[in-house]
C-alpha atoms as a PDB file:
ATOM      1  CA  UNK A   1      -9.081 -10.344  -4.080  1.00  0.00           C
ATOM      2  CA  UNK A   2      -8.682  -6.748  -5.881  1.00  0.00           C
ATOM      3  CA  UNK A   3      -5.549  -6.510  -7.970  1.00  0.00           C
ATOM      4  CA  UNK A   4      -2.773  -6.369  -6.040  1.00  0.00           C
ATOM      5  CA  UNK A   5      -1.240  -2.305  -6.265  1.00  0.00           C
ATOM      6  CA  UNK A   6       2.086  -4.349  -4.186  1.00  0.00           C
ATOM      7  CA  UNK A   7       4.809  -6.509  -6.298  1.00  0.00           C
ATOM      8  CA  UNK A   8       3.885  -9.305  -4.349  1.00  0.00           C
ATOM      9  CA  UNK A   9       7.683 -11.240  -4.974  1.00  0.00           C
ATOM     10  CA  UNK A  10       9.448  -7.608  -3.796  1.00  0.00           C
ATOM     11  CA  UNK A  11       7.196  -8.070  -0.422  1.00  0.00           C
ATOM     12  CA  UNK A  12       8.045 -11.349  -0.122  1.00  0.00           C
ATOM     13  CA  UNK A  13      12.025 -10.858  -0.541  1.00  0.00           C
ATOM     14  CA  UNK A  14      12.307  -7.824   1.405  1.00  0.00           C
ATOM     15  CA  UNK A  15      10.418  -9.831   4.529  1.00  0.00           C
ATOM     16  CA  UNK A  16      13.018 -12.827   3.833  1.00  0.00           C
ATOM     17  CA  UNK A  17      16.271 -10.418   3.912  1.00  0.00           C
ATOM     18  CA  UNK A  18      14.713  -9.673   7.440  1.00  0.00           C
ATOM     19  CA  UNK A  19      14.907 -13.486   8.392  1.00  0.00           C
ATOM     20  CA  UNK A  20      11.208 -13.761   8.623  1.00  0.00           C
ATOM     21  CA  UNK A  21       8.974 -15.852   6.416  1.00  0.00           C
ATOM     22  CA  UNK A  22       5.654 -14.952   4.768  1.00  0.00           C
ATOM     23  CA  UNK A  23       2.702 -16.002   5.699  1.00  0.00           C
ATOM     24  CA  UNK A  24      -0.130 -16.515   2.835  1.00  0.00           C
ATOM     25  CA  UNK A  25      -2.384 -13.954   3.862  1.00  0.00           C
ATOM     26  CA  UNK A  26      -0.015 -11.104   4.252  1.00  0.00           C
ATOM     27  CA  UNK A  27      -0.374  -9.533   0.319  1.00  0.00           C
ATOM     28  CA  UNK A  28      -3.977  -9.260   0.602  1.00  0.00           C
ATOM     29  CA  UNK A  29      -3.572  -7.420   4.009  1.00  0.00           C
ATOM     30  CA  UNK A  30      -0.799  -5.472   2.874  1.00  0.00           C
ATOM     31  CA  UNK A  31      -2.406  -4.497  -0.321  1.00  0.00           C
ATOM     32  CA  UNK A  32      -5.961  -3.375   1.729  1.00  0.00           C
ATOM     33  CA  UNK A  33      -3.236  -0.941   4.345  1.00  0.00           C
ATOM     34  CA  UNK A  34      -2.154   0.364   0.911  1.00  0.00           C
ATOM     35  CA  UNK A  35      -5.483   0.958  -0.833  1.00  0.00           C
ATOM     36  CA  UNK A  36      -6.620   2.879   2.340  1.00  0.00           C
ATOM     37  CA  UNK A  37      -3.753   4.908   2.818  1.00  0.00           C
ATOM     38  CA  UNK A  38      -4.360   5.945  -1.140  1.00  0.00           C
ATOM     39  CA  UNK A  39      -7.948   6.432  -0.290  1.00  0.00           C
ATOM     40  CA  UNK A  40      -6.813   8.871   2.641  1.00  0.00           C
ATOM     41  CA  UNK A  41      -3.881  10.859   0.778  1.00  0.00           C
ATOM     42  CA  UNK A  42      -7.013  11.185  -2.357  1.00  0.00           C
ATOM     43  CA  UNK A  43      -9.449  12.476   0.122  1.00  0.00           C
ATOM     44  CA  UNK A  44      -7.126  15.188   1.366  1.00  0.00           C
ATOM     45  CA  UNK A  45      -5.873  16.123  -1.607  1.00  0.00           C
ATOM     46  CA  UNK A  46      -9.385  17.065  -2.574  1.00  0.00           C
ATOM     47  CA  UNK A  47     -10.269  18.469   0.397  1.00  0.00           C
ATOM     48  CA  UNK A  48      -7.259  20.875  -0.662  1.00  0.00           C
ATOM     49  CA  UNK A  49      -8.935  21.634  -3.652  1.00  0.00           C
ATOM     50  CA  UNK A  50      -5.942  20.174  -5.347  1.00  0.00           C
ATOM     51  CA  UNK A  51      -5.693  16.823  -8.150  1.00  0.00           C
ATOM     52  CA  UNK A  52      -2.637  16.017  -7.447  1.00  0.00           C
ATOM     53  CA  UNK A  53      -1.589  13.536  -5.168  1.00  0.00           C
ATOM     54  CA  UNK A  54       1.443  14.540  -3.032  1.00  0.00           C
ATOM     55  CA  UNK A  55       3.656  13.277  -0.665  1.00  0.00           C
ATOM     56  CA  UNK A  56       2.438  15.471   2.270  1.00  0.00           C
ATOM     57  CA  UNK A  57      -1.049  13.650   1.583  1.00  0.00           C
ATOM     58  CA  UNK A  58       0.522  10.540   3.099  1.00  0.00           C
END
């Protein structure tokens, strides 16, 4: 597994407080949404001509 970019306990606790549990494979998959969303918002921000990640890249 890549390093997790999620706090994997934060994940886990706000899924709880929603009276679900957490099933084992749900930080890698959550982590690989997160990474390509990143990979996305980078890609348009250079294709802006721009460095800088914003939130309108999202």
């Amino acid at each position: 597994m890549a390093d997790l970019l999620i706090v994997g306990s934060k994940v886990k606790a706000y899924i709880k407080s929603k009276k679900c549990k957490t099933s084992s494979e749900v930080l890698e998959a959550l982590n690989k949404k997160v990474m390509g969303v990143l990979d996305d918002a980078c890609k348009r921000t250079q294709g802006n001509k721009r460095t800088t990640v914003k939130g309108q890249d999202l």
